[in-house]
Protein backbone atom coordinates (compact mmCIF):
# COMPACT_ATOMS: atom_id res chain seq x y z
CA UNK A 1 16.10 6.69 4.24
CA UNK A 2 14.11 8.90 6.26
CA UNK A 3 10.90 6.40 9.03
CA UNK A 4 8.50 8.10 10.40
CA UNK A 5 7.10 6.02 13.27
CA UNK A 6 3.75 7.00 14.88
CA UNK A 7 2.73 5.31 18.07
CA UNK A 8 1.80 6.53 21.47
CA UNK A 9 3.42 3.70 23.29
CA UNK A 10 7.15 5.09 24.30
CA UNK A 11 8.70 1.14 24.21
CA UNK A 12 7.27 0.89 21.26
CA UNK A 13 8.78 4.04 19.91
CA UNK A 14 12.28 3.05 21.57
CA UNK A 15 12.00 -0.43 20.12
CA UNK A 16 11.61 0.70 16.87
CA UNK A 17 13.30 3.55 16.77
CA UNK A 18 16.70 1.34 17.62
CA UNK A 19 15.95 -0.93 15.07
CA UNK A 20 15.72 1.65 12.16
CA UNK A 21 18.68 3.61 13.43
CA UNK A 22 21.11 0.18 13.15
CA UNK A 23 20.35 0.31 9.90
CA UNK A 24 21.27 3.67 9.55
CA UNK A 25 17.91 4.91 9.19
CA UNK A 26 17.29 8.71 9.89
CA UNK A 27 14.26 8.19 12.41
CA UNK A 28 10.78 11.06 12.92
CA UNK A 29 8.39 10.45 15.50
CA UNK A 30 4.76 11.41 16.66
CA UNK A 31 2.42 10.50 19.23
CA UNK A 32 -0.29 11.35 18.00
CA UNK A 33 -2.36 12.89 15.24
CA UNK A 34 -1.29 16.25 15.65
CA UNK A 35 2.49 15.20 15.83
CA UNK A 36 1.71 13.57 12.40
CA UNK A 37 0.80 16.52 10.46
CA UNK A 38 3.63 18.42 12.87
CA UNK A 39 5.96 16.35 11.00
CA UNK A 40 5.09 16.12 7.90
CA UNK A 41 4.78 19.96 7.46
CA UNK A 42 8.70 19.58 7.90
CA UNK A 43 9.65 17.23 4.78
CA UNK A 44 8.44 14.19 2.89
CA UNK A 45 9.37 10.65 4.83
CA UNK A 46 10.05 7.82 2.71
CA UNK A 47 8.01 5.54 5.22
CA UNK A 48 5.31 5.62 7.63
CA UNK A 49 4.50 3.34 10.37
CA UNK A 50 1.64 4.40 11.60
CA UNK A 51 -0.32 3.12 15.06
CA UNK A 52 -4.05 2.03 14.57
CA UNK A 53 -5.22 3.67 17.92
CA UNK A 54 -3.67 6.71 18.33
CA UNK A 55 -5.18 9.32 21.80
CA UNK A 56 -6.86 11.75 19.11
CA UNK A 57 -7.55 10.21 16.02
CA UNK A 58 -8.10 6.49 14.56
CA UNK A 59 -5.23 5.28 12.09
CA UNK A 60 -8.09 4.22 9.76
CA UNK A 61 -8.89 7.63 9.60
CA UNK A 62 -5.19 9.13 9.00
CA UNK A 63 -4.32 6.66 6.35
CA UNK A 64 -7.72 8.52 3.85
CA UNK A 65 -6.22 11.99 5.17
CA UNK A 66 -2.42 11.16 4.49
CA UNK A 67 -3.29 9.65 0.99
CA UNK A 68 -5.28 13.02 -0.29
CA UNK A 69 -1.99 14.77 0.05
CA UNK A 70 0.49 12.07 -0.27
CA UNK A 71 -0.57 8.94 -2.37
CA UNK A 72 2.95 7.36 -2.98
CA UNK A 73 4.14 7.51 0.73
CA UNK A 74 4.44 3.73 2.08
CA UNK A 75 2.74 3.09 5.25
CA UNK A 76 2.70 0.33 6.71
CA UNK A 77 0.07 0.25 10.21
CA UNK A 78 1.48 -1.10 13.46
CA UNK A 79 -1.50 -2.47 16.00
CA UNK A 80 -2.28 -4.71 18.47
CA UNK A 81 -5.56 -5.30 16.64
CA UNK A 82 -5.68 -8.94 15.06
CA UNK A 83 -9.23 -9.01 13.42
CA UNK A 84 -9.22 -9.93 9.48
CA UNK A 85 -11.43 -7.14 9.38
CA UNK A 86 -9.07 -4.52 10.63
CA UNK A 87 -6.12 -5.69 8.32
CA UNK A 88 -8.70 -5.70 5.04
CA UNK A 89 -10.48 -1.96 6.00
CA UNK A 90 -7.00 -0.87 6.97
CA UNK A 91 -5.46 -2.28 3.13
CA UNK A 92 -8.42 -1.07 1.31
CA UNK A 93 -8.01 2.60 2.69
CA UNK A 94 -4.18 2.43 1.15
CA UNK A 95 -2.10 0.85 3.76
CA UNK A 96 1.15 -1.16 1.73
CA UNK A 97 1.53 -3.40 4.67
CA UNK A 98 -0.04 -4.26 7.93
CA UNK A 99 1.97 -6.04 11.08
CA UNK A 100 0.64 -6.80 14.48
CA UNK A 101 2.10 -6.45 18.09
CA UNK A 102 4.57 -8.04 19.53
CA UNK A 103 6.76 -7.75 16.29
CA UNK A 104 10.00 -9.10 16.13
CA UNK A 105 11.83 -5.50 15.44
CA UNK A 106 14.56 -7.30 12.92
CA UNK A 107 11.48 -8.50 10.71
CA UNK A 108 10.03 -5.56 11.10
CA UNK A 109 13.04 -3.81 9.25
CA UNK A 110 12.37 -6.37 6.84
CA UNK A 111 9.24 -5.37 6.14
CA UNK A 112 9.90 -1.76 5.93
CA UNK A 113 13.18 -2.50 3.28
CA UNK A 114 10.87 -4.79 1.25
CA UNK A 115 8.34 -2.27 0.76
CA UNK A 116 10.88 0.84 0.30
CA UNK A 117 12.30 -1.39 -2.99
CA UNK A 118 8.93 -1.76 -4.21
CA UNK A 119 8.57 2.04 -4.00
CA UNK A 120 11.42 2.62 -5.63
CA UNK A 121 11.13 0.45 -8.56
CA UNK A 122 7.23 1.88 -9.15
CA UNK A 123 8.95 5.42 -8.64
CA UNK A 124 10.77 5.01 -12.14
CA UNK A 125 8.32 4.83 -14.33
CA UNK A 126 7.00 7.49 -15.87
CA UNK A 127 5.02 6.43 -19.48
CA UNK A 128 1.53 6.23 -19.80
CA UNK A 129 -0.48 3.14 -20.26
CA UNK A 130 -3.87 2.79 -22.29
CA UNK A 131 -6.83 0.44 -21.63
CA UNK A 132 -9.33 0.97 -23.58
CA UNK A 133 -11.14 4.54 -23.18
CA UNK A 134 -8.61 4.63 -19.74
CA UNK A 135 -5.84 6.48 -19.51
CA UNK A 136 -3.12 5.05 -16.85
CA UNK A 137 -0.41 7.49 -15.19
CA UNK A 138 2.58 5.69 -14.29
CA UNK A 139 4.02 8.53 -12.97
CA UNK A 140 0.91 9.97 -10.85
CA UNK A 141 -0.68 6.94 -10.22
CA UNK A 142 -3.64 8.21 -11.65
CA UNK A 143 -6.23 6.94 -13.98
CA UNK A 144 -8.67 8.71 -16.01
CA UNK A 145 -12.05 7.50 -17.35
CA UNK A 146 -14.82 9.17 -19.24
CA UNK A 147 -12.94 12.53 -18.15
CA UNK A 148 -12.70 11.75 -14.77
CA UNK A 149 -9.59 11.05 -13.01
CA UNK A 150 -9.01 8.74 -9.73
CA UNK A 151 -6.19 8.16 -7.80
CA UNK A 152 -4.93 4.81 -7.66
CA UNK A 153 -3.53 3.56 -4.31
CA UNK A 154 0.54 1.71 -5.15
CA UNK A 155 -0.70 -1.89 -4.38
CA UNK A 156 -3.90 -0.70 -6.76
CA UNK A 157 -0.95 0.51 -9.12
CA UNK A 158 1.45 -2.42 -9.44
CA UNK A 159 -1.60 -5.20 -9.62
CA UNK A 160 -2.65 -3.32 -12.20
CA UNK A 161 0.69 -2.80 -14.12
CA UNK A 162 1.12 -6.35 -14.02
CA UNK A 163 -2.11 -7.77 -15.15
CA UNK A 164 -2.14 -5.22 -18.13
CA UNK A 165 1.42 -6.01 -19.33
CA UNK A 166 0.45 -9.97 -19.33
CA UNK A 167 -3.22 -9.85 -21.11
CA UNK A 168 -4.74 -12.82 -21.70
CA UNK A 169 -2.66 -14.95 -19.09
CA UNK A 170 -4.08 -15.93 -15.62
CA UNK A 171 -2.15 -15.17 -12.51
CA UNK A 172 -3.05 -17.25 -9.24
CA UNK A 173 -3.62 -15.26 -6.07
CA UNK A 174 -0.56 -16.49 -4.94
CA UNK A 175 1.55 -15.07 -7.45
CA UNK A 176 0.26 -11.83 -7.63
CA UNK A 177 0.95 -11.42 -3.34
CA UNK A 178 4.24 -12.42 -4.53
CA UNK A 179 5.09 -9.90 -7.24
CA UNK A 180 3.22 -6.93 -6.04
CA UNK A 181 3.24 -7.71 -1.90
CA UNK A 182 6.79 -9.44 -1.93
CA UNK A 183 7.29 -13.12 -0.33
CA UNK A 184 7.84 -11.65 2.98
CA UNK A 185 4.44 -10.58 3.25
CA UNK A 186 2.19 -12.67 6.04
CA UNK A 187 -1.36 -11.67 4.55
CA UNK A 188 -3.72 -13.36 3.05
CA UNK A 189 -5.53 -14.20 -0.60
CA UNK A 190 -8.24 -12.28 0.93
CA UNK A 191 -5.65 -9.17 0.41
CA UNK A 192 -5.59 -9.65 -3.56
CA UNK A 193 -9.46 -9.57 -3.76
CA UNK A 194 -10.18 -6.22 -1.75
CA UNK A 195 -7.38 -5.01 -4.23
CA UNK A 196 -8.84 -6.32 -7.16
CA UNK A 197 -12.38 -5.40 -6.35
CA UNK A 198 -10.66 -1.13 -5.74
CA UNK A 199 -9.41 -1.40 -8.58
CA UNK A 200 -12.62 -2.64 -10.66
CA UNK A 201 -13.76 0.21 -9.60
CA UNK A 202 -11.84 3.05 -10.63
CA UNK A 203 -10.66 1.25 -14.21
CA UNK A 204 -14.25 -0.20 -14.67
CA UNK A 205 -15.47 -3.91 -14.41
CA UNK A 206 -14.68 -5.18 -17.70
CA UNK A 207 -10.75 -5.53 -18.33
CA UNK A 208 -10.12 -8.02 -14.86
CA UNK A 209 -12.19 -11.36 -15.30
CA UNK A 210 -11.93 -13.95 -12.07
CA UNK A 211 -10.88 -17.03 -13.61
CA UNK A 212 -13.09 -19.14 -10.23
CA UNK A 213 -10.83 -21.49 -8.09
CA UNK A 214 -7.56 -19.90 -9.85
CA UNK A 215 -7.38 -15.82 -9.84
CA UNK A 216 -7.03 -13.32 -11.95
CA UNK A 217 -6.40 -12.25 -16.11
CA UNK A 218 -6.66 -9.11 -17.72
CA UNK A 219 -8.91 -8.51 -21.37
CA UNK A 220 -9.72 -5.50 -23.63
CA UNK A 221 -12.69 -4.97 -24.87
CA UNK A 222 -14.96 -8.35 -24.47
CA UNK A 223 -12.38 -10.75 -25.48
CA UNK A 224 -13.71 -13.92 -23.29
């Protein structure tokens, strides 16, 4: 299990760092953007944790970058930045997780293990799913509509998965940040909705209906 921790702060480095390596993690780091790419010229981590404010570049910025070459890595952003806005720009750009400073470094670990078995499990798959005129890459994470095909970010990937192997039943907020984010997760609904609207996007409005004051369910065609 190979972390890639990128952070600027040395204590926060060595506080990490110490943490991953008890669990016999195999630990990369970077200080900034140009230790990033530095790195991952030199082999494929399995996780990211990846510093908001970094001396040369923004970690909003790195997460769009790191995603056009790697959509499937986990990242999960470490920052001392507590606005709602940060955490929902920073999940909307791809980010599986999103955990403030101070941490505590044990639930930290937790965090990174919970979202490694998530990978792993979506890593599996590899049939095809069709919706309609869309075409669904399990594999790829891809989707491709009217000839076009889109990327679709892992959260994007498993809300999806789930909805369309359930049509017709309504899942509450709650229970999709359980299934796809894990119970250990400390977001918000707000998290499912930015997700939601993504993926509306890219698959097209039609197939996810908002059942209001309950969540979500997923129809073909215009089954009401």
């Amino acid at each position: 299990m190979r972390v890639l921790i990128v952070d600027d702060d040395p204590d926060i480095l060595n506080i990490v760092r110490t943490a991953c390596e008890s669990e016999t993690m195999e630990v990369d780091t970077a200080t900034s953007a140009e230790d990033l790419w530095r790195v991952l010229q030199s082999g494929r981590p399995d996780v990211i944790l990846l510093d908001i404010m970094l001396p040369d570049a923004s970690g909003l910025d790195l997460v769009k970058k790191i995603r056009l070459t790697n959509p499937n890595i986990p990242i999960i952003f470490l920052t001392a930045r507590k606005s709602d806005l940060d955490m929902i720009l920073g999940l909307e750009l791809g980010a599986d997780d999103y955990v403030t400073k101070p941490f505590n470094p044990r639930a930290l670990v937790a965090r990174i293990k919970a979202v490694l078995r998530r990978s792993e499990v979506s890593g599996k798959l590899e049939e095809q799913l069709l919706i309609g005129e869309v075409l669904v890459n399990l594999k790829s994470y891809t989707v491709t509509r009217n000839g076009v095909s889109e990327e679709l970010t892992r959260r994007e990937f498993e809300l999806l998965k789930i909805l369309a192997e359930n049509p017709g039943r309504v899942f509450t907020r709650e229970e999709l940040l359980d299934k796809v984010w894990g119970i250990d997760f400390y977001g918000d609904f707000r998290t499912v909705d930015v997700h939601i609207s993504k993926l509306r996007e890219k698959i097209g409005e039609k197939f996810i209906r908002t059942v209001r004051g309950v969540g979500y369910k997923f129809v073909l065609g215009d089954t009401k």
